[in-house]
C-alpha atoms as a PDB file:
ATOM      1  CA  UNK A   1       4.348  22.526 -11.396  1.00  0.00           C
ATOM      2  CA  UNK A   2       4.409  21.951 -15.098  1.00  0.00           C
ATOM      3  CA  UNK A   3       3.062  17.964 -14.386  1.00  0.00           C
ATOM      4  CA  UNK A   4      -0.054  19.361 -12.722  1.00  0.00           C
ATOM      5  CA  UNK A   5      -0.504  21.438 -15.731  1.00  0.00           C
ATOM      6  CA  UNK A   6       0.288  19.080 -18.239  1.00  0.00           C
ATOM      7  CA  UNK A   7      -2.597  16.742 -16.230  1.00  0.00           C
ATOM      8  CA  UNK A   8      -5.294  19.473 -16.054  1.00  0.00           C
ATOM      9  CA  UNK A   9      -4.732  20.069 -20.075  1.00  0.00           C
ATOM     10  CA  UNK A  10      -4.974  16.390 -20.580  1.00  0.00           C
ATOM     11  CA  UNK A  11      -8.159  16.236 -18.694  1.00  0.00           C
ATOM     12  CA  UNK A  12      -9.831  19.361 -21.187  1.00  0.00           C
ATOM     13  CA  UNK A  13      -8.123  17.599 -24.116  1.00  0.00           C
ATOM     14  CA  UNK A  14     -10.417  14.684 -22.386  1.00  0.00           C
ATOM     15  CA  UNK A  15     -13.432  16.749 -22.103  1.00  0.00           C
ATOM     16  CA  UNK A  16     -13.175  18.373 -25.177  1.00  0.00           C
ATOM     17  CA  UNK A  17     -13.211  15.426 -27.377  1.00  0.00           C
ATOM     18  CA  UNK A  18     -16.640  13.825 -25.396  1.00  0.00           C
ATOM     19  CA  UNK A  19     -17.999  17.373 -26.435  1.00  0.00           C
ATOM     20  CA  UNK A  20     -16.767  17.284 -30.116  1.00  0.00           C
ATOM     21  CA  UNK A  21     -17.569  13.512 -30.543  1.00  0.00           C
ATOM     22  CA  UNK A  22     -21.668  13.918 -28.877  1.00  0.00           C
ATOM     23  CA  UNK A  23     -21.781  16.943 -31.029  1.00  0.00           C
ATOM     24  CA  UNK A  24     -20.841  15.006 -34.668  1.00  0.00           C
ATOM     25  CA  UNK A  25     -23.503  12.437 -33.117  1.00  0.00           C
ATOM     26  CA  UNK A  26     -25.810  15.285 -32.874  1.00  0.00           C
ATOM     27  CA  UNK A  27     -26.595  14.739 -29.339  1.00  0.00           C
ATOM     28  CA  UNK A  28     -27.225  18.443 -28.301  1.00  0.00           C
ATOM     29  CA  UNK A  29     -27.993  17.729 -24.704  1.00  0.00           C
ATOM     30  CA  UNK A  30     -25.368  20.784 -23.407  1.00  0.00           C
ATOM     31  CA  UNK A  31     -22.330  20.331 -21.366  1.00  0.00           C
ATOM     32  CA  UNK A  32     -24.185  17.805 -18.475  1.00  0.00           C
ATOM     33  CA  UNK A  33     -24.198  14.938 -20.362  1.00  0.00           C
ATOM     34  CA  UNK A  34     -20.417  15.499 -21.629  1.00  0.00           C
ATOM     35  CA  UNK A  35     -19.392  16.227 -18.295  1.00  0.00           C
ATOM     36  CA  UNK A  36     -20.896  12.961 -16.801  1.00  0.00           C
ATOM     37  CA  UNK A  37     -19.197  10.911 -19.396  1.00  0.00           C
ATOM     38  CA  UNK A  38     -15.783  12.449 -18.586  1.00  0.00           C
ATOM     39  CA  UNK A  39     -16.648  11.706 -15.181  1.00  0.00           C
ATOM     40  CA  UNK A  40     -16.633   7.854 -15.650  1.00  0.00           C
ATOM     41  CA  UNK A  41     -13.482   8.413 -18.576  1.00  0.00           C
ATOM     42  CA  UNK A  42     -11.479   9.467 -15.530  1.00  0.00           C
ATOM     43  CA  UNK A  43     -12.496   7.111 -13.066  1.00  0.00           C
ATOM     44  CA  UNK A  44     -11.527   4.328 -15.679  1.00  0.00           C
ATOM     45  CA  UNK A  45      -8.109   5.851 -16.203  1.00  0.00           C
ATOM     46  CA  UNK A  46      -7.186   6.844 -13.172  1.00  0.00           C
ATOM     47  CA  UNK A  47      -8.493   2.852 -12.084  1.00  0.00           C
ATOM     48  CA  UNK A  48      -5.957   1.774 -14.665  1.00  0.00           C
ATOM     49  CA  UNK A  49      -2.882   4.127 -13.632  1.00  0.00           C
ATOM     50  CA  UNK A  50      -3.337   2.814 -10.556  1.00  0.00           C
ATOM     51  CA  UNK A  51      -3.618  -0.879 -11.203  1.00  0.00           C
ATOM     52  CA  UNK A  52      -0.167  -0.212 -13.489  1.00  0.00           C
ATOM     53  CA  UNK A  53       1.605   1.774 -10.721  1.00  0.00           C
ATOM     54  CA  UNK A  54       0.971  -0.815  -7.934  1.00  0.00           C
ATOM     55  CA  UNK A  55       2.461  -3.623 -10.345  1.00  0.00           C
ATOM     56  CA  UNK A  56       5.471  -1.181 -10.480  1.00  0.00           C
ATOM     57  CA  UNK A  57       6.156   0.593  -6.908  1.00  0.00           C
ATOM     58  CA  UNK A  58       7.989  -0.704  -4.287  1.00  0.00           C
ATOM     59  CA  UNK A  59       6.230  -1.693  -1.229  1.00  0.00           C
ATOM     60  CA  UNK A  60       4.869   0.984   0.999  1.00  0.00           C
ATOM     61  CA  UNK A  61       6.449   2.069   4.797  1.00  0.00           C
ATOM     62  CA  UNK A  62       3.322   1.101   5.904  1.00  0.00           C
ATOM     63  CA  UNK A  63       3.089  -2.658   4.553  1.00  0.00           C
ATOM     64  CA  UNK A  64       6.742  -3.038   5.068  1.00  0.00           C
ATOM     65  CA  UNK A  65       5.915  -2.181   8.831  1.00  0.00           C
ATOM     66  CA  UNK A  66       2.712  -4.573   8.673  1.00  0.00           C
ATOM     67  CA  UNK A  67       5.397  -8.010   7.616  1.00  0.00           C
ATOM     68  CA  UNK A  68       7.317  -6.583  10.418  1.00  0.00           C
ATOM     69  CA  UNK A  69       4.762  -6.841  12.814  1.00  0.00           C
ATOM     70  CA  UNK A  70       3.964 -10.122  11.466  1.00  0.00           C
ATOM     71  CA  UNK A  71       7.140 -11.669  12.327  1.00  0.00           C
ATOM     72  CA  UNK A  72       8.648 -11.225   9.108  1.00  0.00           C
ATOM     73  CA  UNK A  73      12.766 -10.402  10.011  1.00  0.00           C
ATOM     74  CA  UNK A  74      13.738  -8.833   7.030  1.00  0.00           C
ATOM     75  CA  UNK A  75      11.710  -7.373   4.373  1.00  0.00           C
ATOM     76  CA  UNK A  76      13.740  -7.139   0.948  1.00  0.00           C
ATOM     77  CA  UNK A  77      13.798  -3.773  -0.917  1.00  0.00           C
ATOM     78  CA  UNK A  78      12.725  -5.003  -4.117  1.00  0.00           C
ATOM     79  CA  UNK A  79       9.234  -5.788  -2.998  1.00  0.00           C
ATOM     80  CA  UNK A  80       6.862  -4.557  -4.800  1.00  0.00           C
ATOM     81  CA  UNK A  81       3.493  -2.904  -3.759  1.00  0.00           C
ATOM     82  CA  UNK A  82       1.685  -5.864  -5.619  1.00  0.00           C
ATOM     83  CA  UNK A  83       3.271  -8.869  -3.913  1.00  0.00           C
ATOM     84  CA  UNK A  84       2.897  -6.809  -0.322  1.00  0.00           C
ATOM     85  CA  UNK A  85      -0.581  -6.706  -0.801  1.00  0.00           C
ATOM     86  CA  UNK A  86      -0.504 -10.091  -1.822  1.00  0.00           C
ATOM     87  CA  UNK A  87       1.259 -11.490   1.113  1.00  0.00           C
ATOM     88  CA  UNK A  88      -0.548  -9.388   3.607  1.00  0.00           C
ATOM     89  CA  UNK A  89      -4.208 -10.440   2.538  1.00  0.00           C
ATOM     90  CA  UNK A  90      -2.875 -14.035   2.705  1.00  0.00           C
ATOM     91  CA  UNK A  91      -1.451 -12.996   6.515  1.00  0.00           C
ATOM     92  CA  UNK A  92      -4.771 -11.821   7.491  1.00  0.00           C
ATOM     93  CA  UNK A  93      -6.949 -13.708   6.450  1.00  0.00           C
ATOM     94  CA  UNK A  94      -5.213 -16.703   8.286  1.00  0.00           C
ATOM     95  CA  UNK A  95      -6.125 -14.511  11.328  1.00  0.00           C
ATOM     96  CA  UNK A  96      -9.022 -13.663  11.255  1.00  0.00           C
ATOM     97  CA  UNK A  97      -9.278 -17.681  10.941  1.00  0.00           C
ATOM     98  CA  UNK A  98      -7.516 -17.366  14.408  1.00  0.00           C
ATOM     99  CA  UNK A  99      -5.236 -20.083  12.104  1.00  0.00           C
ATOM    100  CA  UNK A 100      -1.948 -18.730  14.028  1.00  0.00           C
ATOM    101  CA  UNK A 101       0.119 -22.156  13.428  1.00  0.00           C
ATOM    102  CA  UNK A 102      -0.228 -21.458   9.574  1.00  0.00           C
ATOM    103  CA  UNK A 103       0.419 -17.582   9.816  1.00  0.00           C
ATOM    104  CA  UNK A 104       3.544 -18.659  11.372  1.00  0.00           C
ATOM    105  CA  UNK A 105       4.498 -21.278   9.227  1.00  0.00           C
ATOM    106  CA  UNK A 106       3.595 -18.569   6.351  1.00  0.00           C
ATOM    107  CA  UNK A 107       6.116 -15.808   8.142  1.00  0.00           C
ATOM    108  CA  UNK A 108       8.598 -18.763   8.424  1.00  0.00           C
ATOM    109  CA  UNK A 109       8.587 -19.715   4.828  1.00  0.00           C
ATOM    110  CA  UNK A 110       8.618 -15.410   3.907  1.00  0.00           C
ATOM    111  CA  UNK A 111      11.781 -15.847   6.456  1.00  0.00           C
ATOM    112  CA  UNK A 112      13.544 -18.500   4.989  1.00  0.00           C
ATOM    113  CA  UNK A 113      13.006 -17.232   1.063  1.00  0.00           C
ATOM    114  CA  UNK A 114      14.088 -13.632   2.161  1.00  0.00           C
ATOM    115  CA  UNK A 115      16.790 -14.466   4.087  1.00  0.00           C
END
């Protein structure tokens, strides 16, 4: 409980400082226009957690289960959510090319370097 509290003070720390830093600019335009800005502040970040996370989590059940259903055999359990992704947009877009010789030959070469 004490991370989603820590994250909810971080966010007024957030807010707080747009409100302090439009009001030494002496933009007095009330709490709208700081609120919109903190908006788009925590898009960005939370854009950039995730973009950091993905490069660091393991693949997903779910695109584990996708290589599977490729043909893949054996999926290793070091792969990260990154390469997944990686390896799965490569896998379908050579389908929806209706390119099934080179998905194959793809899965193959996953097959051989995983084995």
């Amino acid at each position: 409980m004490g991370n989603v509290e820590d994250e909810i003070e971080g966010y007024c720390q957030i807010f707080e400082k747009i409100r302090e830093r439009l009001s030494r600019a002496g933009i007095d335009v009330g709490d709208e226009v700081a609120l919109r800005i903190f908006e788009e502040v925590v898009k960005d970040l939370r854009g950039s957690k995730r973009r950091k996370w993905g490069k660091e989590a393991l693949a997903t059940e779910k695109q584990r289960e996708a290589l599977l259903k490729f043909g893949v055999k054996k999926v290793p359990e070091n792969l990260k959510m990154e390469e997944a992704s990686k390896i799965l947009n490569g896998l379908i877009n050579l389908s929806k090319k209706s390119d099934r010789a080179s998905v194959n030959k793809a899965v193959e070469e996953l097959n051989m370097r995983w084995a």
